[in-house]
N, C-alpha and C. Protein backbone atom coordinates (compact mmCIF):
# COMPACT_ATOMS: atom_id res chain seq x y z
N UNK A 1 -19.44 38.55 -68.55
CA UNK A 1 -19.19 37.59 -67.50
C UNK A 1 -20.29 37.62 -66.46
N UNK A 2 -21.00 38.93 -66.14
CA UNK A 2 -21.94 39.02 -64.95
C UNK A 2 -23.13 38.35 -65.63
N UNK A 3 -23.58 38.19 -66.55
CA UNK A 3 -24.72 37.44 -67.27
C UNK A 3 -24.77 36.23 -67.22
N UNK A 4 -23.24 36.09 -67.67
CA UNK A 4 -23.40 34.50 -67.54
C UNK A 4 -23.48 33.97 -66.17
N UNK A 5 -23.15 34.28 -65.48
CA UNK A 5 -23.37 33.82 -64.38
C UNK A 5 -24.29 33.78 -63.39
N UNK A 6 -25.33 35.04 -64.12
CA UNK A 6 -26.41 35.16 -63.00
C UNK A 6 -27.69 34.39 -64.08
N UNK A 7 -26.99 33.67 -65.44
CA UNK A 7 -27.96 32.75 -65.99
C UNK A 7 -27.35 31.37 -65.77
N UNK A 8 -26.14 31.13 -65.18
CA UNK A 8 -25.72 29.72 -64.33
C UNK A 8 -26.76 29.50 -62.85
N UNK A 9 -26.82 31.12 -62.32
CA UNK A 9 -27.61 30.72 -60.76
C UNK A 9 -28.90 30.66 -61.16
N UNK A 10 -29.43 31.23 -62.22
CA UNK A 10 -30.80 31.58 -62.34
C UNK A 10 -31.30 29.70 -62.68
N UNK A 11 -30.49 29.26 -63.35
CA UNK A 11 -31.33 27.86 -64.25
C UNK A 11 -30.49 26.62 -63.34
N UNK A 12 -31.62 25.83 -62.15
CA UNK A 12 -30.73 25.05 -61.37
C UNK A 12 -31.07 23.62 -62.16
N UNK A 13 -29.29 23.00 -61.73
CA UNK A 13 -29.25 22.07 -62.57
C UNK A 13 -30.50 20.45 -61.97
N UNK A 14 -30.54 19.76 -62.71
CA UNK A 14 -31.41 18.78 -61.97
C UNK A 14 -30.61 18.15 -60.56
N UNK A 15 -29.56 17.86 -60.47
CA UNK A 15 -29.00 17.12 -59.61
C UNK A 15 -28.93 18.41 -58.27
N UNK A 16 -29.26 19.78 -58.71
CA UNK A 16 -29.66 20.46 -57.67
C UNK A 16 -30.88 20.16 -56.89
N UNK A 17 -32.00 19.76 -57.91
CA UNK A 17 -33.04 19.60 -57.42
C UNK A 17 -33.36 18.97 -56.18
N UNK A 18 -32.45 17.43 -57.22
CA UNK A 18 -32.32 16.24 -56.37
C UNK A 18 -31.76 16.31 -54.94
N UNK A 19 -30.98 16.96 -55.13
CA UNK A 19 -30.25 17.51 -53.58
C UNK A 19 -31.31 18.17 -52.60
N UNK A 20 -32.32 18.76 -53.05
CA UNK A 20 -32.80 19.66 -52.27
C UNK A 20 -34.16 18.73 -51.51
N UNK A 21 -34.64 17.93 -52.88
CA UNK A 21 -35.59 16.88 -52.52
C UNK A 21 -35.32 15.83 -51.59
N UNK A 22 -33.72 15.54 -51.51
CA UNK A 22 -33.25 14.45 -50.74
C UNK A 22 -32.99 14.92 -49.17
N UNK A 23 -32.32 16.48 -49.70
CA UNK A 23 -32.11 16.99 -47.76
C UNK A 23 -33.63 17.10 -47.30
N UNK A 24 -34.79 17.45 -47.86
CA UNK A 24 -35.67 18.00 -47.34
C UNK A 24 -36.75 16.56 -46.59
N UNK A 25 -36.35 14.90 -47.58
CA UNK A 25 -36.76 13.64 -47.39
C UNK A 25 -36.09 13.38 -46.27
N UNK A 26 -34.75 13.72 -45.88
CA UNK A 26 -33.83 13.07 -45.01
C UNK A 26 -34.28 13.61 -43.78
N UNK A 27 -34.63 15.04 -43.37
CA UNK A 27 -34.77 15.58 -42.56
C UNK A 27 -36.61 15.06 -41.77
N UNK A 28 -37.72 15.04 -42.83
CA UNK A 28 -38.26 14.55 -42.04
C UNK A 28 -38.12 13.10 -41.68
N UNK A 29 -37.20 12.57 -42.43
CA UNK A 29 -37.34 11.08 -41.72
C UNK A 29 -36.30 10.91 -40.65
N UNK A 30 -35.31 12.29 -40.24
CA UNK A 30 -34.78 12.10 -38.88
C UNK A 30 -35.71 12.77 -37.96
N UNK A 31 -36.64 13.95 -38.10
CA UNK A 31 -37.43 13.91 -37.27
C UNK A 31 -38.38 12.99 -36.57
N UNK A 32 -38.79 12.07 -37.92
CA UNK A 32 -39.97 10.60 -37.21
C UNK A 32 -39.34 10.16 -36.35
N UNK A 33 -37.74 9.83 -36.93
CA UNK A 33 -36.66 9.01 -36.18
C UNK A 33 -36.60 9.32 -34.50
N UNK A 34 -36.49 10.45 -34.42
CA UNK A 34 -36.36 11.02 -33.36
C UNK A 34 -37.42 11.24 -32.43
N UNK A 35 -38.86 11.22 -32.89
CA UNK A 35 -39.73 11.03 -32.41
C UNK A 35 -39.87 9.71 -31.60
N UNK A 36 -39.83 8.47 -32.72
CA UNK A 36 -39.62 7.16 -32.33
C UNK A 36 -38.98 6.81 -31.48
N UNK A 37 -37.41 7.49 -31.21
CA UNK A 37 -36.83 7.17 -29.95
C UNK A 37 -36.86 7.96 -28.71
N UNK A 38 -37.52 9.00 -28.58
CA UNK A 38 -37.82 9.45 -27.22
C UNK A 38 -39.24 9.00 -26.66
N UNK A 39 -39.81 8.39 -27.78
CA UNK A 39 -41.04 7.32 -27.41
C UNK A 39 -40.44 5.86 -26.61
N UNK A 40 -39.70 5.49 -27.27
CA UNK A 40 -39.06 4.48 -26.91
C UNK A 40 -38.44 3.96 -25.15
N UNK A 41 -37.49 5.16 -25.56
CA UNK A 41 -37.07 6.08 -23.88
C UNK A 41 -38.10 6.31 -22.81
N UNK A 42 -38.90 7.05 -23.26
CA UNK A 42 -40.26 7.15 -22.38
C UNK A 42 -40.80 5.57 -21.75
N UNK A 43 -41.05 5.24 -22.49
CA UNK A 43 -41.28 3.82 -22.27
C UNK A 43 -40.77 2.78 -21.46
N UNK A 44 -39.40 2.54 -21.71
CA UNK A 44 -38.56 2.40 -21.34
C UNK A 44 -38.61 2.92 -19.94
N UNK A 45 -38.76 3.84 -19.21
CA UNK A 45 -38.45 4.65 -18.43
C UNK A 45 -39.67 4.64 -17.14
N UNK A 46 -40.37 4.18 -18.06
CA UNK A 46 -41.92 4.08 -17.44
C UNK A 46 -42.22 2.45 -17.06
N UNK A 47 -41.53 1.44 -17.12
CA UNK A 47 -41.03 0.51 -17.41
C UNK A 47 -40.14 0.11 -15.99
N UNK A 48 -39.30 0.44 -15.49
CA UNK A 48 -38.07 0.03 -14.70
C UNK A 48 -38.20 -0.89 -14.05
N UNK A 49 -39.27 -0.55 -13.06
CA UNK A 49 -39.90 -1.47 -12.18
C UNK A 49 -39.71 -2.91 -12.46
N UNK A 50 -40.66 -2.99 -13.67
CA UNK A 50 -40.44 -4.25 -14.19
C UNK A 50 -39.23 -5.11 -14.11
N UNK A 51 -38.08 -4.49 -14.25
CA UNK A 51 -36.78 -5.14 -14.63
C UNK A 51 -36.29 -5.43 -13.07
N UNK A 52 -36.19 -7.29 -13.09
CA UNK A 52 -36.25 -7.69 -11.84
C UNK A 52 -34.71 -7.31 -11.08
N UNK A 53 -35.11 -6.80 -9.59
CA UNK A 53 -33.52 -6.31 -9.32
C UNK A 53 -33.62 -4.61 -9.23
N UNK A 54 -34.68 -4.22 -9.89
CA UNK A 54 -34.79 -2.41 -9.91
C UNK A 54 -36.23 -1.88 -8.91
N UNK A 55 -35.73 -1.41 -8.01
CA UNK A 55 -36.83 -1.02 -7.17
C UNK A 55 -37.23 0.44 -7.67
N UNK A 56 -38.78 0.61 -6.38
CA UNK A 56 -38.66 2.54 -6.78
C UNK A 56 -38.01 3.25 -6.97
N UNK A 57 -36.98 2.95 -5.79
CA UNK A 57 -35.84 4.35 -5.98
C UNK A 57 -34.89 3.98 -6.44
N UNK A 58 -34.29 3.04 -7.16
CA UNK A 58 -33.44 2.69 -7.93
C UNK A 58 -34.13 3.43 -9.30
N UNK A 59 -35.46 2.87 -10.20
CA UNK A 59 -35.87 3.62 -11.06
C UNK A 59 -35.74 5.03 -10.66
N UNK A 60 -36.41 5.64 -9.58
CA UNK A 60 -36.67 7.17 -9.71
C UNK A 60 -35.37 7.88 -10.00
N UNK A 61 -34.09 7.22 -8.99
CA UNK A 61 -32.48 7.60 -9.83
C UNK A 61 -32.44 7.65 -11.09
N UNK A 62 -32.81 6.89 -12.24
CA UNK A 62 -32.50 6.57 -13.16
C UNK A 62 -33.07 7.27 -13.88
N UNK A 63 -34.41 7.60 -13.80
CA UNK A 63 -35.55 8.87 -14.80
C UNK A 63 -35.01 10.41 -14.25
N UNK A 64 -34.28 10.33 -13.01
CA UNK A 64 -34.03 11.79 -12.76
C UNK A 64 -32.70 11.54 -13.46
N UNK A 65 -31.66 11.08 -13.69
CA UNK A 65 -30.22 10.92 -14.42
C UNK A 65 -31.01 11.09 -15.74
N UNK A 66 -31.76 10.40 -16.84
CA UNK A 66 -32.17 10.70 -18.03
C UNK A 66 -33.16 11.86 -17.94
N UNK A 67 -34.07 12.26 -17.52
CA UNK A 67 -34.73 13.70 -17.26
C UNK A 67 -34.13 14.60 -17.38
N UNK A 68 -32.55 14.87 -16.24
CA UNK A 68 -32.52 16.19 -16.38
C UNK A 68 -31.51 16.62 -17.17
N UNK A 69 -31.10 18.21 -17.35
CA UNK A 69 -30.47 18.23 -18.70
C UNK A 69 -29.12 18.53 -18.54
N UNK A 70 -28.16 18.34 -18.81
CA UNK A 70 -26.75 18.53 -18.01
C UNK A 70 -26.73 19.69 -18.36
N UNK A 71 -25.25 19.77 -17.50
CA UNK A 71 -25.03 21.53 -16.99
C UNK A 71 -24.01 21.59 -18.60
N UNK A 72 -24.21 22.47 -19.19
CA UNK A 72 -23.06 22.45 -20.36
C UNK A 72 -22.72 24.18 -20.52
């Protein structure tokens, strides 16, 4: 019984593979992801002014509320 089984873990099946190829695809494409949207944010953020109705210190409220990091 111990043989067989350490020649079940030893030989991985393909759809293991696939699994491993897909978490490892998924992950950097939530990292880009995530890149992309704190670019976004930044932007955004850098931005306020613009949006008619939002002064300095209306923006500077708003980058210090998204800036800082809550108390948890």
């Amino acid at each position: 019984m111990g043989s067989a089984l350490r020649q079940l873990k030893k030989n991985k099946s393909p759809m293991q593979k696939f699994e491993a190829a897909y978490d490892k695809g998924y992950m950097a494409g939530a990292g880009e992801q995530k890149k992309a949207d704190v670019e976004h944010v930044w932007n955004l953020l850098q931005s306020l002014e613009q949006i008619p109705g939002i002064g300095p210190q209306t923006a500077e409220k708003v980058r210090q509320h998204f800036l800082t990091k809550p108390n948890k």
